[in-house]
N, C-alpha and C. Protein backbone atom coordinates (compact mmCIF):
# COMPACT_ATOMS: atom_id res chain seq x y z
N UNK A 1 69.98 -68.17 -13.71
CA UNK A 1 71.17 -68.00 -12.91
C UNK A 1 71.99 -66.81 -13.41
N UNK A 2 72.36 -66.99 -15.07
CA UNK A 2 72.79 -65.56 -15.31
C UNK A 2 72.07 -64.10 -15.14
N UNK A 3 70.92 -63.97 -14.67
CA UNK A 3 70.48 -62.64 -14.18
C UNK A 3 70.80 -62.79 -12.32
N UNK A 4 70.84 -64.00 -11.61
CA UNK A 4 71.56 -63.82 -10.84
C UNK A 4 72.95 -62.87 -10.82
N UNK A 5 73.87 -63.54 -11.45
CA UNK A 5 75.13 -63.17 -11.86
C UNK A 5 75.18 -61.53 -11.83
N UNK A 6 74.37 -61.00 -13.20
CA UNK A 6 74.30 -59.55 -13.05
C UNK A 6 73.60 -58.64 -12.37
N UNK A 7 72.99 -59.44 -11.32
CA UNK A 7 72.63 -58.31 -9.90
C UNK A 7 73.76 -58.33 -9.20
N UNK A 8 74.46 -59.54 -8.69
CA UNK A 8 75.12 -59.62 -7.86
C UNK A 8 76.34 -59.10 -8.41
N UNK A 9 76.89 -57.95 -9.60
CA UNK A 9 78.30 -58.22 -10.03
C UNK A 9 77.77 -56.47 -9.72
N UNK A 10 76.32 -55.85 -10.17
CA UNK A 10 75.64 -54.64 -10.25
C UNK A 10 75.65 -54.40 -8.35
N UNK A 11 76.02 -54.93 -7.38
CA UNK A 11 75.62 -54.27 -6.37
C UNK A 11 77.16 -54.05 -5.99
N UNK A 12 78.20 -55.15 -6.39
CA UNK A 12 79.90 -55.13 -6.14
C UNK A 12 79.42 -53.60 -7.01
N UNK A 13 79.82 -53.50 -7.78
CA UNK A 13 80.03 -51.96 -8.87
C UNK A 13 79.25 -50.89 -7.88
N UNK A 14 78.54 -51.03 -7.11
CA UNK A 14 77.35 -50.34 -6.63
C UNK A 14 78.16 -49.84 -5.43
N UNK A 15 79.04 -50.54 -4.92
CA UNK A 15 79.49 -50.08 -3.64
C UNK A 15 80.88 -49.04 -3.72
N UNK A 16 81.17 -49.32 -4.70
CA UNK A 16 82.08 -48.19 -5.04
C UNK A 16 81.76 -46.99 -5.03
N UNK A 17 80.65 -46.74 -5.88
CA UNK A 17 80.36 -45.18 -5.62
C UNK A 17 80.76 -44.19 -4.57
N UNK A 18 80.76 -45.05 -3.49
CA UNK A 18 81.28 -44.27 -2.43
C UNK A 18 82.48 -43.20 -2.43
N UNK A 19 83.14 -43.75 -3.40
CA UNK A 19 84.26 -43.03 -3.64
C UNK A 19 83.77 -41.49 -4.30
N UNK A 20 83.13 -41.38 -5.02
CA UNK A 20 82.73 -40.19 -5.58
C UNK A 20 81.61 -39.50 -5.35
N UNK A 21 81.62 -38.46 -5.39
CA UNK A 21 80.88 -37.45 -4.37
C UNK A 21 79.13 -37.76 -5.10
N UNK A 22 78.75 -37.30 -4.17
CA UNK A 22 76.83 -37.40 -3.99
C UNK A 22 76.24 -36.68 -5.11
N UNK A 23 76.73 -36.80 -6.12
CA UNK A 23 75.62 -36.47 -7.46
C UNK A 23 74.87 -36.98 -8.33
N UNK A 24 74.87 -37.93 -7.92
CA UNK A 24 74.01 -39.40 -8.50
C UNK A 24 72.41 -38.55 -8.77
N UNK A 25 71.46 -38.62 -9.45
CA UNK A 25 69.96 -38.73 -9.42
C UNK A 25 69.21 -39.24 -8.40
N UNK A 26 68.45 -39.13 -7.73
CA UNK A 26 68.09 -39.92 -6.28
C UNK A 26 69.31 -40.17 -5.26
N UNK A 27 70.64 -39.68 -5.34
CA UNK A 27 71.05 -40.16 -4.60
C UNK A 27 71.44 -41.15 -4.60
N UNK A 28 71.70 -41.91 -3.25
CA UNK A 28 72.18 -43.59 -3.40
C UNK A 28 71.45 -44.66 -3.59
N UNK A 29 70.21 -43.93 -3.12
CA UNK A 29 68.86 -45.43 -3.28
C UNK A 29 68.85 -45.02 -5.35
N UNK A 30 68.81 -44.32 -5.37
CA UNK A 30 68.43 -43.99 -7.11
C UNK A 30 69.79 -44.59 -7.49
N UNK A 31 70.99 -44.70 -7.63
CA UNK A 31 72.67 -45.36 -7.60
C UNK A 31 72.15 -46.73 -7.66
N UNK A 32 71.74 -47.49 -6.58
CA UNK A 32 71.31 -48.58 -5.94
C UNK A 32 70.27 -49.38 -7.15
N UNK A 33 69.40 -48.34 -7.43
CA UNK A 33 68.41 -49.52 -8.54
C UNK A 33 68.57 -48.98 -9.84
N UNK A 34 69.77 -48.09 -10.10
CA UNK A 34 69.83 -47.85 -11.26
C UNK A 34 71.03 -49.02 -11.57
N UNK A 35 71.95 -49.19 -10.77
CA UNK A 35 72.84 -50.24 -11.02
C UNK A 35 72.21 -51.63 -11.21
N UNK A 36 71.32 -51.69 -10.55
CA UNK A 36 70.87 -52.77 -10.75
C UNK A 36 69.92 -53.39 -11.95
N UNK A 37 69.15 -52.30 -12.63
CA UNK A 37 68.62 -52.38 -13.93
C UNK A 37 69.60 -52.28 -14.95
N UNK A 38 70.33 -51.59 -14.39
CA UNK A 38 71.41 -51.22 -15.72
C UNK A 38 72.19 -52.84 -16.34
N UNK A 39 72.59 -53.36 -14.65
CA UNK A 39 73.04 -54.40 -15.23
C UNK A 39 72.26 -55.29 -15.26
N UNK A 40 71.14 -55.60 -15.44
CA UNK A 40 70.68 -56.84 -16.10
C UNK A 40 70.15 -56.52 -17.28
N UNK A 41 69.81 -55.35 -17.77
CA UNK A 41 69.76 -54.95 -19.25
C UNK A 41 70.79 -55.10 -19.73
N UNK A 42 72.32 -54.65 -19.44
CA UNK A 42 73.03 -54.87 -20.26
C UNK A 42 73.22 -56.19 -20.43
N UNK A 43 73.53 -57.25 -19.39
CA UNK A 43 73.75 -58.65 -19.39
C UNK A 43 72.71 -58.77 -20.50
N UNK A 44 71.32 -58.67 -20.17
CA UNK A 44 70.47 -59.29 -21.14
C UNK A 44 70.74 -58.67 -22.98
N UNK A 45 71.08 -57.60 -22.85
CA UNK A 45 71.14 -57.20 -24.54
C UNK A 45 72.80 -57.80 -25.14
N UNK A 46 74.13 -57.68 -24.30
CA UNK A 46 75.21 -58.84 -24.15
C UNK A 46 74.71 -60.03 -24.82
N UNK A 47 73.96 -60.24 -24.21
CA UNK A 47 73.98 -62.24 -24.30
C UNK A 47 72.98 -62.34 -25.43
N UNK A 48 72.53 -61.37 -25.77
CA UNK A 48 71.33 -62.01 -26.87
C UNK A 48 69.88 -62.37 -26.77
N UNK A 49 69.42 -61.53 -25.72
CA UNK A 49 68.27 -61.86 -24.78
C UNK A 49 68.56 -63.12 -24.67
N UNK A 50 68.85 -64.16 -24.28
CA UNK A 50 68.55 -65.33 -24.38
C UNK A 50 69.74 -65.96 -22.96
N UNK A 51 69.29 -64.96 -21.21
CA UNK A 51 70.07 -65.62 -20.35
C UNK A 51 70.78 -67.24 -20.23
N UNK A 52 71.62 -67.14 -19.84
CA UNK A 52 72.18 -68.55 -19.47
C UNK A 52 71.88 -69.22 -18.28
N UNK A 53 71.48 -70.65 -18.67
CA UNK A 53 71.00 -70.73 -17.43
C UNK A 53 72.04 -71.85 -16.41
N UNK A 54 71.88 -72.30 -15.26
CA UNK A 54 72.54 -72.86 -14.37
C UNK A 54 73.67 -73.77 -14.67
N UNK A 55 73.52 -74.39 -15.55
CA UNK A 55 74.82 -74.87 -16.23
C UNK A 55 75.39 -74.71 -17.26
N UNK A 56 74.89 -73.43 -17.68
CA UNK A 56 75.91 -72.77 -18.64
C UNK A 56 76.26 -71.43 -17.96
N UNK A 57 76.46 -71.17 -16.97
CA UNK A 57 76.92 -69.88 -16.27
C UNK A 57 78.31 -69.82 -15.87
N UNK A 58 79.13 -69.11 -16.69
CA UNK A 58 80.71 -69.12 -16.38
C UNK A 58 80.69 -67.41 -16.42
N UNK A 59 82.63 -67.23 -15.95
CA UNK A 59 83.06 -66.29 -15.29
C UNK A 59 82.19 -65.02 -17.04
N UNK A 60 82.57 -65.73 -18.23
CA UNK A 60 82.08 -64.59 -19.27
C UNK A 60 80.74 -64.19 -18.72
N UNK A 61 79.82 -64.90 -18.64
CA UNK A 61 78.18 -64.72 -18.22
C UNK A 61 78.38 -63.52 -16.95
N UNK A 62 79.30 -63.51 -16.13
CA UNK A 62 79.29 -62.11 -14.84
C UNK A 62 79.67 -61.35 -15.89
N UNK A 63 80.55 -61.27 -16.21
CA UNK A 63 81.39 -60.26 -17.05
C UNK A 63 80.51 -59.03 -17.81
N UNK A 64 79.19 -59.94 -18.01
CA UNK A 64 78.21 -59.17 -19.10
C UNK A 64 77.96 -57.94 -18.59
N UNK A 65 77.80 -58.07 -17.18
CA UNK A 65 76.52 -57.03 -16.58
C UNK A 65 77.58 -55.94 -16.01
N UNK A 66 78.77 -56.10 -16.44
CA UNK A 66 79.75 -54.52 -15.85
C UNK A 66 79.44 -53.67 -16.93
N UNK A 67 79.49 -53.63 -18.26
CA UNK A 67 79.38 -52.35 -19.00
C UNK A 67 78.14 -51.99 -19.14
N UNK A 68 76.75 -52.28 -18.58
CA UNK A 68 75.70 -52.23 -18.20
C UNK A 68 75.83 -51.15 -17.20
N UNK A 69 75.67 -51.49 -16.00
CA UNK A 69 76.28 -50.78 -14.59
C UNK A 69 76.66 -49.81 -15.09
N UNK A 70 78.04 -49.65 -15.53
CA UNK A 70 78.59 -48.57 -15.68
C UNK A 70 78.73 -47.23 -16.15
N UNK A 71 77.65 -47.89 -17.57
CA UNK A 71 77.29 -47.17 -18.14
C UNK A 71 75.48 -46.32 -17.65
N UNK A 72 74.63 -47.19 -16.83
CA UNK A 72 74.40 -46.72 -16.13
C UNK A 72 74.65 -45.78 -15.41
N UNK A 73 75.52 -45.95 -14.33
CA UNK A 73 75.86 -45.29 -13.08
C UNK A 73 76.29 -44.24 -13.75
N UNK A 74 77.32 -44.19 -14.61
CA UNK A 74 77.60 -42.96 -15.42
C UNK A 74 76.57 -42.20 -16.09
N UNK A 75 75.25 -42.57 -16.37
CA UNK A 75 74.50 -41.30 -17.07
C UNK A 75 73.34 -41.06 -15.98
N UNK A 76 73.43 -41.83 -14.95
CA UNK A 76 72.63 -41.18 -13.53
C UNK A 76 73.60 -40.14 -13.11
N UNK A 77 74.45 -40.34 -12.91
CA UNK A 77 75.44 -39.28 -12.62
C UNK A 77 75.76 -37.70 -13.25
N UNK A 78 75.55 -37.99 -14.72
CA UNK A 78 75.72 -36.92 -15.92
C UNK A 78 73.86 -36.05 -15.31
N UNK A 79 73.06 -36.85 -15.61
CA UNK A 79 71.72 -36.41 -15.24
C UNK A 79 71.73 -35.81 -13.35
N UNK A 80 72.66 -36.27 -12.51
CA UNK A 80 72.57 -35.61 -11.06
C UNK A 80 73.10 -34.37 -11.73
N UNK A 81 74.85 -34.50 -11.80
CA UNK A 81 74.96 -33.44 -11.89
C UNK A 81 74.41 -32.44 -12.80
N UNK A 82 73.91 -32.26 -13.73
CA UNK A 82 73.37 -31.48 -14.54
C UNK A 82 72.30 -30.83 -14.13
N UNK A 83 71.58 -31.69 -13.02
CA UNK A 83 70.40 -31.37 -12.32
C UNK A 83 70.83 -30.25 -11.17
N UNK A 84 72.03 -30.93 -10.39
CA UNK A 84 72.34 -30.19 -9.71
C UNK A 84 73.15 -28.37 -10.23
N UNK A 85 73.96 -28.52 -11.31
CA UNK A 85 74.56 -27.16 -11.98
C UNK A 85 72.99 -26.27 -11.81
N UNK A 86 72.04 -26.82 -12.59
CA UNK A 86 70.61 -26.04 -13.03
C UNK A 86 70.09 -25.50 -11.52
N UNK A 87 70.03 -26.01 -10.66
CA UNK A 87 69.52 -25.56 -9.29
C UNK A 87 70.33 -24.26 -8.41
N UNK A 88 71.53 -25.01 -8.87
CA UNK A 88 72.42 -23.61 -8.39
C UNK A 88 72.49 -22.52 -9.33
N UNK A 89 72.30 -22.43 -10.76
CA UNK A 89 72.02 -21.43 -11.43
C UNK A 89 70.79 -20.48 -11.15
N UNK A 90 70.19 -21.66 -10.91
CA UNK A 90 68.57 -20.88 -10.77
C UNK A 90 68.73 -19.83 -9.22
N UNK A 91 69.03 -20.45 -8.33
CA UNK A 91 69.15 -19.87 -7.14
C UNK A 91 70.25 -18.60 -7.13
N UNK A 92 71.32 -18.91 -7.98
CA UNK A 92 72.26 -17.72 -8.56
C UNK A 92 71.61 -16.19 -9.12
N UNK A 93 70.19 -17.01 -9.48
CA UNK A 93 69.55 -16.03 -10.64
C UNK A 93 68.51 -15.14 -9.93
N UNK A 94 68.10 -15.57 -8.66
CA UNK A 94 66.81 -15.47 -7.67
C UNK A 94 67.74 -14.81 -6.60
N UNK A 95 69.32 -14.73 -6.02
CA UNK A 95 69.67 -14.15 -5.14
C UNK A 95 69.69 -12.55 -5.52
């Protein structure tokens, strides 16, 4: 149930992006399953590998899988844009 928890807390975090412009790695589908690995790795390294299961799942157990996500989404992001600076250099360099 707690890897439930941190998909479903990883796709809320996921929809935000919207707010900030299209430099993600893949884009939004790459946004989309990077949030979603991100947070159940983090939930899972959080908790101690050792998920919680159906009746031990409280509000701490969601909680896990945001600095997962985030930290995610943030180094897909560092890796878009960086990808993207390099493309426009290159094409800078070729005009």
């Amino acid at each position: 149930m707690a890897i439930l928890t941190w998909v479903l807390i990883a796709l809320a975090i996921w929809h935000f992006i919207v707010f900030f412009p299209d430099r993600f790695l893949g884009g939004i589908v790459g946004a989309f399953v990077t949030s979603i690995i991100g947070g159940v790795l983090g939930g899972f390294i959080l908790s101690g590998f050792s998920p919680d299961s159906r009746a031990d799942t409280d509000v701490v157990t969601v909680l896990l899988g945001i600095p997962g996500t985030i930290i995610a989404l943030a180094l897909l992001y560092w890796f878009g844009a960086r990808e993207e600076d390099r493309r426009a250099a290159e094409a800078g360099e070729a005009a």
